[in-house]
Protein backbone atom coordinates (compact mmCIF):
# COMPACT_ATOMS: atom_id res chain seq x y z
CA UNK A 1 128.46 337.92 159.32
CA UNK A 2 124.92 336.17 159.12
CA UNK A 3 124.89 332.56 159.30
CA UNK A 4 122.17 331.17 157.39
CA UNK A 5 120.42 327.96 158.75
CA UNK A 6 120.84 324.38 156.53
CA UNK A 7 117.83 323.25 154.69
CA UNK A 8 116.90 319.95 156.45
CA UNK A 9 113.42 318.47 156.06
CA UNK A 10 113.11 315.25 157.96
CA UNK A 11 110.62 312.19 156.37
CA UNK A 12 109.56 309.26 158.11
CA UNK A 13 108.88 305.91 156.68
CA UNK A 14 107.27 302.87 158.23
CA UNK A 15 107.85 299.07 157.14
CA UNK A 16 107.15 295.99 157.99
CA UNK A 17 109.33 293.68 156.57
CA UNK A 18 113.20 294.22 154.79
CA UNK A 19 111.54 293.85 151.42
CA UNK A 20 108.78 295.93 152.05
CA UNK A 21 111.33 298.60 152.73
CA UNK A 22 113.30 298.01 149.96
CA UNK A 23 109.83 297.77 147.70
CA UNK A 24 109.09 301.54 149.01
CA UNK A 25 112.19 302.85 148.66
CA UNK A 26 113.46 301.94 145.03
CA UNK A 27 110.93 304.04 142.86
CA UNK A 28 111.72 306.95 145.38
CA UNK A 29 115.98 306.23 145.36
CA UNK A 30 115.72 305.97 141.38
CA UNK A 31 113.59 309.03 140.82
CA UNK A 32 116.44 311.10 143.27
CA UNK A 33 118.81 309.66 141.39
CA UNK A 34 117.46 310.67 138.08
CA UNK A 35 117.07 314.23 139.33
CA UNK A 36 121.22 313.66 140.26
CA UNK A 37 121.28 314.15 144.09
CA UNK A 38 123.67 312.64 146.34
CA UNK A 39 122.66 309.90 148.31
CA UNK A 40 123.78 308.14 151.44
CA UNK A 41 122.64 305.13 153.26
CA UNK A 42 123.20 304.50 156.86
CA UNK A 43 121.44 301.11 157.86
CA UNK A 44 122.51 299.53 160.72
CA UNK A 45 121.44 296.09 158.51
CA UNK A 46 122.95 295.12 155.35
CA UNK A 47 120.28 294.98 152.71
CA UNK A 48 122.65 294.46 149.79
CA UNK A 49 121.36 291.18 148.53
CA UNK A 50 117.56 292.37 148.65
CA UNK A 51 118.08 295.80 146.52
CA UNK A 52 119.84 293.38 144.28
CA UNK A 53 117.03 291.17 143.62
CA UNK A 54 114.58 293.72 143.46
CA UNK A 55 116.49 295.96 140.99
CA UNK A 56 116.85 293.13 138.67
CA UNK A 57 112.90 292.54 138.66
CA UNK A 58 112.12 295.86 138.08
CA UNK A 59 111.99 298.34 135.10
CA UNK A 60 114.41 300.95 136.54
CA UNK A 61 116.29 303.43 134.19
CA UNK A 62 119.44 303.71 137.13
CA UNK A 63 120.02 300.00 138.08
CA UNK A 64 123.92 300.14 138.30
CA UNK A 65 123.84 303.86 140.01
CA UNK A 66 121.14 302.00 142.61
CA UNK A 67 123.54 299.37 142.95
CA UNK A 68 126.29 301.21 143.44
CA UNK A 69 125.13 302.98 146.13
CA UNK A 70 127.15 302.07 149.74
CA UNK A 71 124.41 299.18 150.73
CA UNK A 72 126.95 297.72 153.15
CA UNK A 73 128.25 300.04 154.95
CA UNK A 74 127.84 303.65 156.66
CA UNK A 75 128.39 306.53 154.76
CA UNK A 76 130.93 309.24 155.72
CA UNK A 77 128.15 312.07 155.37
CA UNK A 78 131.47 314.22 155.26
CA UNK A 79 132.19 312.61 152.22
CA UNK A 80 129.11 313.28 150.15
CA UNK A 81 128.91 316.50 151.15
CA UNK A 82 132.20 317.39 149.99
CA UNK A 83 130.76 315.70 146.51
CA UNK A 84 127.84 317.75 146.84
CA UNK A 85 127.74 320.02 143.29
CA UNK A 86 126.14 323.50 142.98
CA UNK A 87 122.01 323.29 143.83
CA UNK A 88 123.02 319.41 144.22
CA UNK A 89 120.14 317.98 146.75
CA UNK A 90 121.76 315.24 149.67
CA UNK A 91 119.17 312.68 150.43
CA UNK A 92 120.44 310.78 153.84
CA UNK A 93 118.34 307.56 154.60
CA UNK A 94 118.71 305.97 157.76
CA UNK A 95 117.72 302.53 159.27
CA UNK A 96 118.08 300.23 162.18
CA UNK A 97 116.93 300.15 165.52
CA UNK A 98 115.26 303.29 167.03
CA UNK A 99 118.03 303.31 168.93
CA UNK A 100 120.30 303.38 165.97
CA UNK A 101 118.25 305.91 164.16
CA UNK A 102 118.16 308.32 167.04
CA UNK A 103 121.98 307.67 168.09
CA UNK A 104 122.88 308.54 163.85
CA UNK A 105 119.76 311.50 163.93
CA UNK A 106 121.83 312.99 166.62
CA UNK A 107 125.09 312.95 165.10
CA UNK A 108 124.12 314.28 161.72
CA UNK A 109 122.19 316.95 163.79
CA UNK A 110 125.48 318.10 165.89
CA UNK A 111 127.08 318.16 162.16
CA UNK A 112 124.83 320.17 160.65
CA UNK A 113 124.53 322.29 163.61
CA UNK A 114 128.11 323.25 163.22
CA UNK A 115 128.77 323.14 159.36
CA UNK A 116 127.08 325.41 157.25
CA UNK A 117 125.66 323.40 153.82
CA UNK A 118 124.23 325.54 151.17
CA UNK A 119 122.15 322.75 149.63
CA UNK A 120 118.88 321.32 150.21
CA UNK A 121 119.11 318.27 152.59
CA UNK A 122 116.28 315.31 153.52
CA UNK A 123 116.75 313.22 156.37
CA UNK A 124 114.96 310.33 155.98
CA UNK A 125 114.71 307.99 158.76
CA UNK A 126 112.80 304.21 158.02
CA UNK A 127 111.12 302.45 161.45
CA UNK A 128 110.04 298.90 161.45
CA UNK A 129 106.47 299.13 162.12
CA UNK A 130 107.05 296.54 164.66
CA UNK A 131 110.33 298.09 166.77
CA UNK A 132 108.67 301.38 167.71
CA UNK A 133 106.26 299.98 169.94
CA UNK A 134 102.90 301.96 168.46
CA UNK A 135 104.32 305.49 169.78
CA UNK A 136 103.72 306.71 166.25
CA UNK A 137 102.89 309.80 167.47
CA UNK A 138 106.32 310.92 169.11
CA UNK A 139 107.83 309.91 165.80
CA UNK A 140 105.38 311.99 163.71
CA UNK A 141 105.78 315.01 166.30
CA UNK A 142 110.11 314.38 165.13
CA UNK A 143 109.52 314.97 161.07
CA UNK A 144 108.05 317.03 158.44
CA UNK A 145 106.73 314.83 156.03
CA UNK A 146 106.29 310.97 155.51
CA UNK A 147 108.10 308.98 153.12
CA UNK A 148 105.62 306.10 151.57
CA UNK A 149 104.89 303.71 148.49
CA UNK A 150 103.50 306.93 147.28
CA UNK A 151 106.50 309.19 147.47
CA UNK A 152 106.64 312.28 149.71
CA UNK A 153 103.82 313.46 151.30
CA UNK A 154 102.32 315.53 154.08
CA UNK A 155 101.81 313.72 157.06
CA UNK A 156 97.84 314.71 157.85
CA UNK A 157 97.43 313.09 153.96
CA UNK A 158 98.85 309.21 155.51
CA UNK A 159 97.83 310.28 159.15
CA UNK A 160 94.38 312.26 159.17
CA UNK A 161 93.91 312.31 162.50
CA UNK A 162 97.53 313.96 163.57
CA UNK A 163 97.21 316.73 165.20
CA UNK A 164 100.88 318.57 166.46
CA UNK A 165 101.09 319.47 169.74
CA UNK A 166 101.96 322.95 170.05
CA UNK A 167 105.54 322.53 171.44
CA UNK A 168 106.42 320.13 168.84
CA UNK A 169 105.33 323.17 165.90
CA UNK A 170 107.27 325.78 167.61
CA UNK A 171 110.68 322.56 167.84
CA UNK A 172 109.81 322.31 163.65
CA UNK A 173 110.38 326.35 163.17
CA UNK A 174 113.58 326.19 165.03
CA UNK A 175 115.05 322.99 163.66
CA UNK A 176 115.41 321.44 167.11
CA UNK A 177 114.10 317.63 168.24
C-alpha cells in the first residue's frame, strides 16, 4: 500500500506587539473562515480580550465564528481534524515563545508524521519580532511562505535578499526541519 505524504505548508509571521498580531491576523482568519476551513489556535498567551476589541471595530462578515474560535486555550488538533469535512483546509496558528512554538511545531510534526490527513494543512507559526533575537534567517530557512498584513506570500517578495541555503531546499522537498 502507498502512503501518500500530508499537505503541510508552513508560514511565518512576525509582530511586534499583541495587537499588531491580532491587526494582521483578522482579515487573514475571516477570509479562511469565509472559504469554511477549520481553524485552531495554539498561543501560549491568551489574546481573548484583544480579538474582541478589534472584531467589534472592524467591518468583518464572520465576527461571532472569529469569536468563537478557542482564544483561550490549546486546541486538541485531534479534534479538528476529526471535524475536518471532504477538501476541508485546517489552518493551525501557533504563538508564544520560540520555545513554545518549536516545542508545539514538533509535536504536530510527530502527528502528522504518523497520521495520514487527506486535506490541505498550513502551519502557521507567529514570532515576536523582538523574542527571536534577529536570527531571521534560521526561521525563514524553517517555512514556505510568510504570513503578513498582506496575506500569504512568497518569502523573496517580504525578504528580497533571502537566499536558501542548499540543505535547507533539499529539508523543504522532504518535509523535514
Amino acid at each position: 500500500m502507498d502512503m501518500q505524504e500530508n499537505s503541510i505548508t508552513k508560514l511565518c509571521s512576525f509582530y511586534v506587539s499583541d495587537w499588531h498580531l491580532v491587526t494582521m491576523l483578522l482579515p487573514y482568519i475571516n477570509q479562511k473562515v469565509n472559504e469554511e476551513a477549520k481553524i485552531a489556535i495554539i498561543f501560549e498567551k491568551d489574546i481573548t480580550e484583544n480579538v474582541a476589541t478589534l472584531v467589534q471595530k472592524l467591518n468583518l462578515k464572520n465576527k461571532e465564528k472569529i469569536l468563537n474560535l478557542s482564544w483561550k486555550q490549546k486546541d486538541e488538533i485531534k479534534n479538528k481534524i476529526n471535524e475536518l469535512k471532504e477538501e476541508q483546509e485546517l489552518v493551525i496558528f501557533v504563538n508564544g515563545s520560540k520555545e513554545f512554538i518549536e516545542k508545539q511545531n514538533n509535536k504536530l510534526t510527530k502527528y502528522f508524521e504518523t497520521h495520514l490527513i487527506k486535506h490541505s494543512i498550513k502551519m502557521i507559526n507567529c514570532y515576536e519580532v523582538m523574542a527571536f533575537e534577529g536570527n531571521i534567517e534560521k526561521v525563514l530557512e524553517a517555512h514556505d511562505k510568510v504570513l503578513n498584513t498582506s496575506g500569504e506570500r512568497e518569502i523573496v517578495e517580504v525578504f528580497p535578499e533571502f537566499k536558501r541555503t542548499t540543505y535547507a531546499q533539499e529539508k523543504a522537498v522532504v518535509g523535514l526541519e
